[in-house]
C-alpha atoms as a PDB file:
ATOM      1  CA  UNK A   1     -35.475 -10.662  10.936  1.00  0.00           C
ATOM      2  CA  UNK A   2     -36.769 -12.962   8.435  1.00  0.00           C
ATOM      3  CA  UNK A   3     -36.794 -12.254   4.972  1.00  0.00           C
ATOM      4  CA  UNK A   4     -38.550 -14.084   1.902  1.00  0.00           C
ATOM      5  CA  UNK A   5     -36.993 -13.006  -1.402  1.00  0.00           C
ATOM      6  CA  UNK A   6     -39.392 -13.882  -4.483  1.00  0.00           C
ATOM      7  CA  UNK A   7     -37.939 -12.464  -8.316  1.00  0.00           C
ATOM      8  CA  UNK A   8     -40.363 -13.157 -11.276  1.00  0.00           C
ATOM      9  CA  UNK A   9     -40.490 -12.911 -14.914  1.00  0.00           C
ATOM     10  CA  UNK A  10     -42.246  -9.649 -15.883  1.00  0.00           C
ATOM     11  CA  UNK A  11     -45.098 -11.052 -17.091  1.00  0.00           C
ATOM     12  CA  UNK A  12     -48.608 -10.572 -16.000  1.00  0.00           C
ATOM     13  CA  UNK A  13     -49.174 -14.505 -15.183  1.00  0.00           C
ATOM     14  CA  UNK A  14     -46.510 -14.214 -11.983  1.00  0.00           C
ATOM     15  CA  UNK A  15     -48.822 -11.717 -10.374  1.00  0.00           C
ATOM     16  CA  UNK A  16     -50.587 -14.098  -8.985  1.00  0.00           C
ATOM     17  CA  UNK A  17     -48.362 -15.866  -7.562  1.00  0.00           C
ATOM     18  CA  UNK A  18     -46.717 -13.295  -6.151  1.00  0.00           C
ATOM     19  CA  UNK A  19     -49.799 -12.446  -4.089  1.00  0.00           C
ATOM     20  CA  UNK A  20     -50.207 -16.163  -3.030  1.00  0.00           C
ATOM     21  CA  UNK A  21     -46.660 -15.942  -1.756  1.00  0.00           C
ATOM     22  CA  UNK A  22     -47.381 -12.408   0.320  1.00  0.00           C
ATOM     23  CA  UNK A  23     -50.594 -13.480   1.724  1.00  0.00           C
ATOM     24  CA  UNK A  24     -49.606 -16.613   3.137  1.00  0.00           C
ATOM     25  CA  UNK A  25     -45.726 -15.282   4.357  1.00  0.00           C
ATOM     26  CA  UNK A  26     -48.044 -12.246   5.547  1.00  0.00           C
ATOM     27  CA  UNK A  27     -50.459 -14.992   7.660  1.00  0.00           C
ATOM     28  CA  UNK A  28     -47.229 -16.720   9.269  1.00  0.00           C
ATOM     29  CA  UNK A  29     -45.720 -13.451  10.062  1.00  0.00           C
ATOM     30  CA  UNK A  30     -48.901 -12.641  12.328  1.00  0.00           C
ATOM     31  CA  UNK A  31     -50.377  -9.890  10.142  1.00  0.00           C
ATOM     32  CA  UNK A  32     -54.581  -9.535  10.969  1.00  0.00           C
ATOM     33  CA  UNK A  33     -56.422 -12.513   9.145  1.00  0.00           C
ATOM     34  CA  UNK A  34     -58.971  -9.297   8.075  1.00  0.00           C
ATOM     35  CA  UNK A  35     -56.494  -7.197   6.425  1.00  0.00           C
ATOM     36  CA  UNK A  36     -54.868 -10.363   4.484  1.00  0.00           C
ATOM     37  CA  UNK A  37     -57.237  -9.287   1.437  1.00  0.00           C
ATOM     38  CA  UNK A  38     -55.164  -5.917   1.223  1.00  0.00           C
ATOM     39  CA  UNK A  39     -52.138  -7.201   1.361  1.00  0.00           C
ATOM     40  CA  UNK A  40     -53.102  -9.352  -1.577  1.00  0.00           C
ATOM     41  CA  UNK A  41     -54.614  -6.632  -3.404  1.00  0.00           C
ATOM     42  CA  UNK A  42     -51.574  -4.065  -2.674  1.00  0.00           C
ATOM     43  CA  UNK A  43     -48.766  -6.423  -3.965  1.00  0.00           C
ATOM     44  CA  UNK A  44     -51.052  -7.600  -7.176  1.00  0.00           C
ATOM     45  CA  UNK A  45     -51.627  -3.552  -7.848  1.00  0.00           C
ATOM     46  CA  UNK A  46     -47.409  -3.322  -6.950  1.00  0.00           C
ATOM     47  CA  UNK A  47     -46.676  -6.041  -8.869  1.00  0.00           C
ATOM     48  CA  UNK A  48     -48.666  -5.206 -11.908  1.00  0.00           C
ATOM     49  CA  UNK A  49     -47.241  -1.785 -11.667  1.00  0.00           C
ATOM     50  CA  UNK A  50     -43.500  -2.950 -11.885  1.00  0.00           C
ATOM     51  CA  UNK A  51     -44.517  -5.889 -14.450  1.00  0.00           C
ATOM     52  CA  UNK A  52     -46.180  -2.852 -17.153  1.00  0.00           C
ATOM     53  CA  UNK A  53     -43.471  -0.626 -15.795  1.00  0.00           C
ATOM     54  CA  UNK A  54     -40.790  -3.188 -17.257  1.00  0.00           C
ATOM     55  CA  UNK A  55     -42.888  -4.159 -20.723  1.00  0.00           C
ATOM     56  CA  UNK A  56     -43.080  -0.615 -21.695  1.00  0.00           C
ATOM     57  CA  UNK A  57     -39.512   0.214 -21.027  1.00  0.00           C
ATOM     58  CA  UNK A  58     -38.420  -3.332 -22.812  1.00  0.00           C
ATOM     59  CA  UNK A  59     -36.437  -4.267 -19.486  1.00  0.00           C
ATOM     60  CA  UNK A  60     -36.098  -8.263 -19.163  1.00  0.00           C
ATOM     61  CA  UNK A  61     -34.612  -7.986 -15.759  1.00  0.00           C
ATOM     62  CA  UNK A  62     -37.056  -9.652 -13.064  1.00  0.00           C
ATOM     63  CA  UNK A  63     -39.315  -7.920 -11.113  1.00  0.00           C
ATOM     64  CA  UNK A  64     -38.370  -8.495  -7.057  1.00  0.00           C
ATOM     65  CA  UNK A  65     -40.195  -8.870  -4.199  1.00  0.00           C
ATOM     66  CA  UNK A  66     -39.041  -8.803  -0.372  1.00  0.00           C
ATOM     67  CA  UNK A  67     -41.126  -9.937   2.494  1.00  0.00           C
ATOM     68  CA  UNK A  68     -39.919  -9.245   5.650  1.00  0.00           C
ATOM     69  CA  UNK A  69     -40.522 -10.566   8.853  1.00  0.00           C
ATOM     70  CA  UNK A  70     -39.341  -8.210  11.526  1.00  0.00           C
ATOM     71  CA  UNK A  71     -40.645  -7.400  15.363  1.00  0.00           C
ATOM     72  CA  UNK A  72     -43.884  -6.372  15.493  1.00  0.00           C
ATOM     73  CA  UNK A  73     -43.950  -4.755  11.732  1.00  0.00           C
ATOM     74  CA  UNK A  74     -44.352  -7.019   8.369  1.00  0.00           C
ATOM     75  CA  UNK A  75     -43.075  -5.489   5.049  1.00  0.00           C
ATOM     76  CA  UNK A  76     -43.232  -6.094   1.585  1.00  0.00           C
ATOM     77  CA  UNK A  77     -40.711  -4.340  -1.230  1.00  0.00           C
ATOM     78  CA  UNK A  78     -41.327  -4.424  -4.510  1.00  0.00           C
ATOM     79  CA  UNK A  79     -38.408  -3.356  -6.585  1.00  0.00           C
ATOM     80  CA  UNK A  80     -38.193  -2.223 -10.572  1.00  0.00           C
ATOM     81  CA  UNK A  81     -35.841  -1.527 -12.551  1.00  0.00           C
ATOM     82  CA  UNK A  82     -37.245   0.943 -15.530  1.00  0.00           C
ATOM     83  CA  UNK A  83     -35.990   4.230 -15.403  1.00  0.00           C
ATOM     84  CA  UNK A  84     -38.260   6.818 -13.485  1.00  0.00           C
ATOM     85  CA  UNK A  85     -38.329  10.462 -13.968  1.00  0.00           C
ATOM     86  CA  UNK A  86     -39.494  13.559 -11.858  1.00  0.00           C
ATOM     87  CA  UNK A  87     -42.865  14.252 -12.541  1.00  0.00           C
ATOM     88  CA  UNK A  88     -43.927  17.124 -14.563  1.00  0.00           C
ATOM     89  CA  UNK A  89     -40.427  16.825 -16.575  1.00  0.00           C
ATOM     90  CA  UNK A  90     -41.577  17.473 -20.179  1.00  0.00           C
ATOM     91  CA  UNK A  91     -38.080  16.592 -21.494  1.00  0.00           C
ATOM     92  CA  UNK A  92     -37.544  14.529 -24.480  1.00  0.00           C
ATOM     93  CA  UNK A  93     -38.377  11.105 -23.822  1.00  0.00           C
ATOM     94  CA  UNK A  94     -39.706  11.360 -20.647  1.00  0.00           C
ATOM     95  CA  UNK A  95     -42.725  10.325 -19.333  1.00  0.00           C
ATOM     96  CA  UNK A  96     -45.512  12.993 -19.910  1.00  0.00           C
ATOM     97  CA  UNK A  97     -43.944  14.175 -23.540  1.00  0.00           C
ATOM     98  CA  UNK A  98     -46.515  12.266 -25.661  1.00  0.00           C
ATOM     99  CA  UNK A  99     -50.066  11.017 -25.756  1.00  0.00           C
ATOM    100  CA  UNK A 100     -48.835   7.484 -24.632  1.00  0.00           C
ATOM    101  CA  UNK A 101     -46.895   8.848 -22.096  1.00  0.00           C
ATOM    102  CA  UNK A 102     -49.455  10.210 -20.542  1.00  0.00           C
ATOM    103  CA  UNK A 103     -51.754   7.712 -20.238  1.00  0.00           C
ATOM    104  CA  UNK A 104     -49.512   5.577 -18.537  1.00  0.00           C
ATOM    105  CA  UNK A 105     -48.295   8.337 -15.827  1.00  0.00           C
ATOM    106  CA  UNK A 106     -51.809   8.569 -15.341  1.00  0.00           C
ATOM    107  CA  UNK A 107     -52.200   4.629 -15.083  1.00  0.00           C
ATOM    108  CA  UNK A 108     -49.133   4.728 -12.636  1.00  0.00           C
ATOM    109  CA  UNK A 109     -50.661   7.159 -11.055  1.00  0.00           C
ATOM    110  CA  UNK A 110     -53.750   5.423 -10.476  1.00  0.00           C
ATOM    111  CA  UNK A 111     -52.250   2.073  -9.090  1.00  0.00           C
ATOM    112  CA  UNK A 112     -50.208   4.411  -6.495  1.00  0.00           C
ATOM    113  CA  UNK A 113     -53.345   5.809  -5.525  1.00  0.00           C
ATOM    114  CA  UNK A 114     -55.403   2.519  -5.103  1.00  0.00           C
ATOM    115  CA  UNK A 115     -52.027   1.182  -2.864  1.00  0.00           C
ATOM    116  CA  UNK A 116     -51.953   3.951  -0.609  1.00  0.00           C
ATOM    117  CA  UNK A 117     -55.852   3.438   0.108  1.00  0.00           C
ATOM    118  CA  UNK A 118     -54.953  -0.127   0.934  1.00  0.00           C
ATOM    119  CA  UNK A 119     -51.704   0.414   3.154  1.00  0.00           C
ATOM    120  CA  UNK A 120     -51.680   2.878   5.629  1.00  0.00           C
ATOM    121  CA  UNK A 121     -47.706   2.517   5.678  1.00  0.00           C
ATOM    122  CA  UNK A 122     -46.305   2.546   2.312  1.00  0.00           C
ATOM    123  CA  UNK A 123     -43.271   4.482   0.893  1.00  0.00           C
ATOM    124  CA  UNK A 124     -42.537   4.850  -3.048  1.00  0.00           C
ATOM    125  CA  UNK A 125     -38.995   6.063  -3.960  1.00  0.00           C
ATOM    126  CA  UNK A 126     -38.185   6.234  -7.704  1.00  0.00           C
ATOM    127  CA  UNK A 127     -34.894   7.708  -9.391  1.00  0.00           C
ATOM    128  CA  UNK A 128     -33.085   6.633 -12.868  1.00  0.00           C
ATOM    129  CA  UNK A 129     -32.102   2.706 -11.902  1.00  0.00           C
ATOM    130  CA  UNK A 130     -35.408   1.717 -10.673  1.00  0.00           C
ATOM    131  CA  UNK A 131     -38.115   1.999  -8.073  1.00  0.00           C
ATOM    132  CA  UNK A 132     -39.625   0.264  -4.979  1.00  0.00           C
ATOM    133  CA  UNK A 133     -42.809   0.619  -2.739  1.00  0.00           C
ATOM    134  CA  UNK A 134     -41.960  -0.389   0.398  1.00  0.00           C
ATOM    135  CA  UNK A 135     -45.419  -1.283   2.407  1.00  0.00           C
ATOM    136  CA  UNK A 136     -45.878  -2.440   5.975  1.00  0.00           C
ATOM    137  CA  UNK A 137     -48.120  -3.801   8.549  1.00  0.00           C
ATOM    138  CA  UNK A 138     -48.548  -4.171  12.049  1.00  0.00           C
ATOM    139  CA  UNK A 139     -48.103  -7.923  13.592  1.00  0.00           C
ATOM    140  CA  UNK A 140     -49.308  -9.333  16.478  1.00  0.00           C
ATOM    141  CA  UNK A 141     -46.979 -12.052  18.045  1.00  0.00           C
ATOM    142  CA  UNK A 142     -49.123 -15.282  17.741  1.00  0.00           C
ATOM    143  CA  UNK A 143     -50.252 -16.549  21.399  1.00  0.00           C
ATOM    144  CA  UNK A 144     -48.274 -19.214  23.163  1.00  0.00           C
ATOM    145  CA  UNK A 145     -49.865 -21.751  24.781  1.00  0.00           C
ATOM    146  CA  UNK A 146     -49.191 -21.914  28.762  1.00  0.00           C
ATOM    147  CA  UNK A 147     -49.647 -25.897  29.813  1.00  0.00           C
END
């Protein structure tokens, strides 16, 4: 199992790179040259999820990213660390108790919603240290040439 480990500044300018990094570790690892595009747009949505996700909460901690490399299946993890709570809690400074609040549940919401139309495999787990969306692909091994 090969992994690629990738930790970045929250700030919106590492995004991109980010999704540079996936698409092309996604290409080696043998991932579909037509579903590349996803990939980049799921880790940019991911990544700009965890990057506002760390702004809002003032967190200076990196945001991380894992691509990994294993048979047949390619994955990419991208980690937070803001603190997440259960949705519909109303409690005092959780998300969902004020105007603000809401709009960005809502916005996190929304970028959940536009990953899981882009990866047919993905799996968000949240608690108080931090979250990650795990998402994976199929890969096909690349062809070896018989002489």
């Amino acid at each position: 199992m090969a992994t690629v480990e990738l930790r970045f500044s929250a700030l919106p300018e590492h995004v991109r790179t980010a999704r540079l990094v996936a698409a092309a570790v996604a290409r080696r690892a043998g991932v579909d040259e037509a579903v590349l595009d996803e990939v980049r747009l799921a880790v940019g949505e991911a990544c700009t999820r965890a990057v506002g996700l760390h702004q809002s909460a003032g967190i200076s901690a990196p945001v991380r990213v894992s691509l990994i490399e294993e048979e047949k299946l390619f994955s990419i993890e991208v980690g937070d660390e803001a603190p997440h709570t259960v949705p519909g809690d109303k409690s005092p400074g959780a998300h969902g108790g004020a105007d603000g609040a809401d709009v960005e549940t809502e916005e996190d919401e929304m970028g959940l919603a536009v990953i899981s139309g882009l990866v047919d495999d993905v799996e968000v787990t949240a608690g108080e240290n931090g979250g990650l969306i795990r998402m994976s692909w199929p890969t096909t091994p690349p062809a070896t040439l018989v002489s």
